[in-house]
Each structure stands twice: as structure tokens, then as C-alpha cells.
Protein backbone atom coordinates (compact mmCIF):
# COMPACT_ATOMS: atom_id res chain seq x y z
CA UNK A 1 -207.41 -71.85 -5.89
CA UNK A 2 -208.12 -74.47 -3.69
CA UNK A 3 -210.07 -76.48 -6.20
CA UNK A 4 -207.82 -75.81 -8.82
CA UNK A 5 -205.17 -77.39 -7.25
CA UNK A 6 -207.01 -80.58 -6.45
CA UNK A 7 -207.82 -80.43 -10.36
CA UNK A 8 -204.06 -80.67 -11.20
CA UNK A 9 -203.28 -83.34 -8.80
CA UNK A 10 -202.46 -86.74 -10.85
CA UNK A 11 -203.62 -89.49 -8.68
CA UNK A 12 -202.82 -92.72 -9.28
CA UNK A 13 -204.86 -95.66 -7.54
CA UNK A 14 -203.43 -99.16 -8.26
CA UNK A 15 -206.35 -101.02 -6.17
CA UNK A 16 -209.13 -101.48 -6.64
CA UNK A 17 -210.11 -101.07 -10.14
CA UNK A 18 -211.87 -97.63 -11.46
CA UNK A 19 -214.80 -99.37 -11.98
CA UNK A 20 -215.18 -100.53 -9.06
CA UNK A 21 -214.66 -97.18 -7.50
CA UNK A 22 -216.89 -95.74 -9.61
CA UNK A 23 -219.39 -98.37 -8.79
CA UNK A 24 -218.80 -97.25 -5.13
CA UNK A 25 -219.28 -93.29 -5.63
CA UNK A 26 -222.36 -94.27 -7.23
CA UNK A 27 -223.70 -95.89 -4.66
CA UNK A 28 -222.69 -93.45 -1.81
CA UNK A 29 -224.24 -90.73 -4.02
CA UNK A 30 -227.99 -92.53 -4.42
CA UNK A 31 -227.65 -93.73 -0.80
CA UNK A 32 -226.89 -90.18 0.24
CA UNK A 33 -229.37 -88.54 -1.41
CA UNK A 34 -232.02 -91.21 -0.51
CA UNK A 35 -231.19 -90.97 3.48
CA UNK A 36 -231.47 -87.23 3.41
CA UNK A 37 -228.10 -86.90 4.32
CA UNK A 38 -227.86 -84.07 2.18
CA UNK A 39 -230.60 -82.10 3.14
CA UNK A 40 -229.84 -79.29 5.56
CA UNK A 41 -231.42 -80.37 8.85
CA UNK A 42 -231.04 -84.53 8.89
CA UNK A 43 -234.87 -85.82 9.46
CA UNK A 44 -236.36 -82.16 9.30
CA UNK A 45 -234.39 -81.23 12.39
CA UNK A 46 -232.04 -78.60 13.42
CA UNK A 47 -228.86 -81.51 13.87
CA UNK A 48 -226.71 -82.44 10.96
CA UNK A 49 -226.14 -86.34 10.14
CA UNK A 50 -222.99 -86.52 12.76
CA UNK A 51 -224.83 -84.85 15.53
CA UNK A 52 -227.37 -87.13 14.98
CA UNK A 53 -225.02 -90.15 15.01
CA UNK A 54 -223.51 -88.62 18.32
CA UNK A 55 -226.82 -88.93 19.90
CA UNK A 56 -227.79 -92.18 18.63
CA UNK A 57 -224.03 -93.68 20.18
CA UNK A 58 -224.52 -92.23 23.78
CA UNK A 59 -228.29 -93.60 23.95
CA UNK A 60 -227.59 -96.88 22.54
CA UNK A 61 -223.98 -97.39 24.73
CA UNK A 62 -223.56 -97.37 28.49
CA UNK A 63 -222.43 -94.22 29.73
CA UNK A 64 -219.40 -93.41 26.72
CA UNK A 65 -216.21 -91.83 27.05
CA UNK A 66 -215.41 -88.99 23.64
CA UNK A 67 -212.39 -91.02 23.34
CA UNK A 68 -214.80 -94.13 22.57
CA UNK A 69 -216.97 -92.60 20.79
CA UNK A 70 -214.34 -90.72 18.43
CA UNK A 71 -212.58 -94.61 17.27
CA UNK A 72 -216.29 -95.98 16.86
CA UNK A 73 -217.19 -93.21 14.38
CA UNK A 74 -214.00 -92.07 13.25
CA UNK A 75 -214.29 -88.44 14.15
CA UNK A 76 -211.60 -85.70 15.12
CA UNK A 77 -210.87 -85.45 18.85
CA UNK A 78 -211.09 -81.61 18.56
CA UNK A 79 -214.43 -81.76 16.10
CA UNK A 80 -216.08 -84.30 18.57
CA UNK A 81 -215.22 -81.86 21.65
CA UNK A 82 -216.99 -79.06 19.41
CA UNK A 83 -219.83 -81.29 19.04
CA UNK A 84 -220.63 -82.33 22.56
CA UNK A 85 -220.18 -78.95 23.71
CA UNK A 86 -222.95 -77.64 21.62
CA UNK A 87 -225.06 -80.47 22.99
CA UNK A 88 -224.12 -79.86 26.17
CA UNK A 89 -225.29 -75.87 25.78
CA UNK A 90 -228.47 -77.30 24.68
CA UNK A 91 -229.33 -79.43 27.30
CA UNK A 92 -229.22 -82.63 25.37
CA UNK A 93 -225.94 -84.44 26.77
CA UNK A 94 -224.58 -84.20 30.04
CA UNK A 95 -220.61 -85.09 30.54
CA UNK A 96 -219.54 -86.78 34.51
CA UNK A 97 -216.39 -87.18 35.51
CA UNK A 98 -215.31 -90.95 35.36
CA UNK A 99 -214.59 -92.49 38.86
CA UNK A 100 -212.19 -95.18 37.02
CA UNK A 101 -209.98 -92.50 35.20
CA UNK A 102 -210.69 -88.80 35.99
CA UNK A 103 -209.45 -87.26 33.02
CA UNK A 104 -212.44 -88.87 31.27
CA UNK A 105 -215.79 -87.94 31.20
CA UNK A 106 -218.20 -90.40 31.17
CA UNK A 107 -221.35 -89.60 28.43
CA UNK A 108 -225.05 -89.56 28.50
CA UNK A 109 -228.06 -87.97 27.71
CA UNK A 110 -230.09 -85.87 29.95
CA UNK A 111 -233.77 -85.96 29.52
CA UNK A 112 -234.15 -83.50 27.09
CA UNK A 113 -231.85 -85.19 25.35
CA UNK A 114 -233.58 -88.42 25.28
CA UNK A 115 -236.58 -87.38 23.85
CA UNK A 116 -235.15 -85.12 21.28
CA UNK A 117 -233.18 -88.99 20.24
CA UNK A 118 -236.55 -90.69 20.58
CA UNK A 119 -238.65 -88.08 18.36
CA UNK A 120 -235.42 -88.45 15.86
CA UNK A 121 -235.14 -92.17 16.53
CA UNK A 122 -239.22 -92.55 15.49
CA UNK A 123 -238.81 -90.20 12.34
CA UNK A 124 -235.75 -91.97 10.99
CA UNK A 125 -238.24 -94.83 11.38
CA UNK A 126 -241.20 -93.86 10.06
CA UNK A 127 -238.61 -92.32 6.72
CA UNK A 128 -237.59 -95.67 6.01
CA UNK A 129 -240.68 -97.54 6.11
CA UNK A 130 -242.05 -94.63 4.23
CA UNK A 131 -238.72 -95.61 1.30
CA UNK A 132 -239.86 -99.35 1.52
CA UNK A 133 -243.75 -99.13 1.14
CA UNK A 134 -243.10 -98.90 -2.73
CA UNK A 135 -241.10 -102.12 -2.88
CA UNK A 136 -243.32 -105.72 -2.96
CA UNK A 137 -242.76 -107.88 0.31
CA UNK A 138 -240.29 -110.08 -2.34
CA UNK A 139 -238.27 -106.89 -3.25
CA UNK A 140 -237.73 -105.81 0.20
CA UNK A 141 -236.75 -109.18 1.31
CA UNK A 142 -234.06 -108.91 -1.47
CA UNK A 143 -233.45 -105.63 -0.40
CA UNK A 144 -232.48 -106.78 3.14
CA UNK A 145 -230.69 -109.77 2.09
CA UNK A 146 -228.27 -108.15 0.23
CA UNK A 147 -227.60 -105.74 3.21
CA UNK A 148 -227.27 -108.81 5.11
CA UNK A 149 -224.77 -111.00 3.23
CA UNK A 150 -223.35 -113.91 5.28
CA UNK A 151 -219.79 -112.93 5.22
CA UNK A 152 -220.49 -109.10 4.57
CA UNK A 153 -218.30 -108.52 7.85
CA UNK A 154 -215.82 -110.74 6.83
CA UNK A 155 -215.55 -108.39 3.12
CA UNK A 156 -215.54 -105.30 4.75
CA UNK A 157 -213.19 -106.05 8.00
CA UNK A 158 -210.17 -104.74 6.77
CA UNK A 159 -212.02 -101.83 5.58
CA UNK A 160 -213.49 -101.34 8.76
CA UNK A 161 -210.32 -102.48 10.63
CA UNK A 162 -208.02 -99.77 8.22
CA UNK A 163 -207.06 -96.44 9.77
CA UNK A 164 -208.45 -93.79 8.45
CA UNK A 165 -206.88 -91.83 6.08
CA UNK A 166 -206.02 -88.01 6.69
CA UNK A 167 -206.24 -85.23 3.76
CA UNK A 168 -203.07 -82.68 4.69
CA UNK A 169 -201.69 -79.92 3.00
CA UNK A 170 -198.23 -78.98 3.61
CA UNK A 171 -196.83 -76.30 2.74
CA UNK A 172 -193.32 -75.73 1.59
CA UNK A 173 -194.21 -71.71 0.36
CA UNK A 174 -196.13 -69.22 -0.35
CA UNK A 175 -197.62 -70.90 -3.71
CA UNK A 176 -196.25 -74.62 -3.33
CA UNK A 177 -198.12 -77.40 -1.93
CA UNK A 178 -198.09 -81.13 -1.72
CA UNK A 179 -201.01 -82.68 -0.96
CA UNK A 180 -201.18 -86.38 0.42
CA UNK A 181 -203.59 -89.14 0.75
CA UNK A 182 -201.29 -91.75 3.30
CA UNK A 183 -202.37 -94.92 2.25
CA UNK A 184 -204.76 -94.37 0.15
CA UNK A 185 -202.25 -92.46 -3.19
CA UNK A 186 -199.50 -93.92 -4.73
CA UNK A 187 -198.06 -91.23 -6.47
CA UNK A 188 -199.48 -87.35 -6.18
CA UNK A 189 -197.73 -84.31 -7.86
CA UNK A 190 -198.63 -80.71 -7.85
């Protein structure tokens, strides 16, 4: 039912132009599939692409707060919580109270956790030189150069910059919904 209900939605999207977005879902797909994302351990490992992530912020940042940590990657409070408590239970993070603001907890990884990030850290390494042996020194230099365009933060600020947007369903009965986009949907009708 679910899906059939996303099927009748109308959605109209002013900006930017279906092409573009196309262009876009395209990309996300090949990139997607080319990372591994989609496979069920990322990097041949029991952690998924966010847990991952998670890891990679608290090693690379001093001593995090969640609350940090959920604006910089744009997670739910309550799905973050969920997150570092399984990492917690495995030995991999360990939370301390903050001496600045006690009802934080300051973040960081124990030593089990760091060399579970460094064997990840190596892999995710060793994958992508693995995806760039094929492409000529010229090719990869293109290849990085176009990941690295002069003003590419500049383009993508107030994408970066934008809240992000929420899927909710509300419902007004037992077989009525309206489902909204905020920001992102113009018009949307059930």
C-alpha cells in the first residue's frame, strides 16, 4: 500500500530542470554502486555505510559531542543514539561526560575501536586505488580535477547550507494520507 501511494502522488518540481535531476540520480546510482555502498557489509565488514561514517567522524574530530556529529552528517538524534549505542556494546566507542556541559557526552574511540577504523580506513584505501589502477595517469588526473573544481564549494553551499528535508506522513484517517516533502514539493495530492 505503501508504495502504491507514493505511485499516485503528483509531484511537481519547478527547479531544477528534470534533466538535470535525472542527470543527478544517475550519478548517485553509478557512484553508489561503484563505492559498495550497496553491498551488505560496507568494505566486506559487518558495519553499514553510516556506521562506518560514525567511526570515521569521531577518529578524525577531537573528542565529538552526538549533537555535533548529528548536524555534520545530517542524521536523526534518536537514529544516531541507536548507533553509538551499538558501538558502545561492542567496544568500539566510548561516551565521557563533558566537563564544559554535563548533559553532553564527549565521543571517542576506544582501542578496539581504533583499529577496527584503521583496518576499515586501509581497505577503503586499498578499494579505491584498486577503482583507479584501470584509468591512465591523464584520466585520473581528470578524474580528480573534476572532483576538485575551484568554486565546487561555492556551487554546492547552499546545498550544503539547506536544511534537510523531512519525508512525513500524516494522517487524517484510517485510509487518507498526505504526504509532504517541505521545501523540496510544490504541490503533492493523494
Amino acid at each position: 500500500m505503501y508504495m502504491e501511494r507514493l505511485a499516485m502522488m503528483r509531484v511537481r518540481v519547478d527547479q531544477p530542470a528534470n534533466h538535470n535531476v535525472d542527470a543527478v540520480r544517475g550519478f548517485n546510482r553509478f557512484y553508489t554502486r561503484q563505492i559498495g555502498v550497496l553491498r551488505e557489509g560496507l568494505l566486506q565488514s559487518p558495519f553499514s555505510l553510516t556506521e562506518v561514517r560514525i567511526l570515521y567522524e569521531i577518529a578524525n574530530r577531537q573528542q565529538p559531542t552526538a549533537s555535533e556529529l548529528c548536524q555534520a552528517l545530517g542524521l536523526d538524534p534518536g537514529y544516531l543514539s541507536r548507533i553509538l549505542s551499538k558501538l558502545e556494546k561492542q567496544g568500539l566507542v566510548r561516551k565521557s561526560a563533558s566537563k564544559a556541559d554535563g548533559r553532553q557526552s564527549l565521543l571517542a574511540l576506544k582501542p578496539k575501536g581504533q583499529k577496527t577504523f584503521a583496518a576499515l580506513d586501509a581497505r577503503q584505501r586499498d578499494e579505491i586505488a584498486v577503482m583507479l589502477r584501470p584509468l591512465s595517469p591523464a584520466s585520473q588526473a581528470q578524474l580528480i580535477q573534476a572532483m576538485n573544481l575551484p568554486n565546487h564549494s561555492q556551487c554546492l553551499q547552499p546545498m550544503l547550507t539547506a536544511p534537510i528535508p523531512k519525508f512525513t506522513v500524516n494522517t487524517k484517517g484510517p485510509c487518507d494520507s498526505i504526504y509532504s516533502f517541505p521545501s523540496l514539493i510544490n504541490h503533492a495530492a493523494t
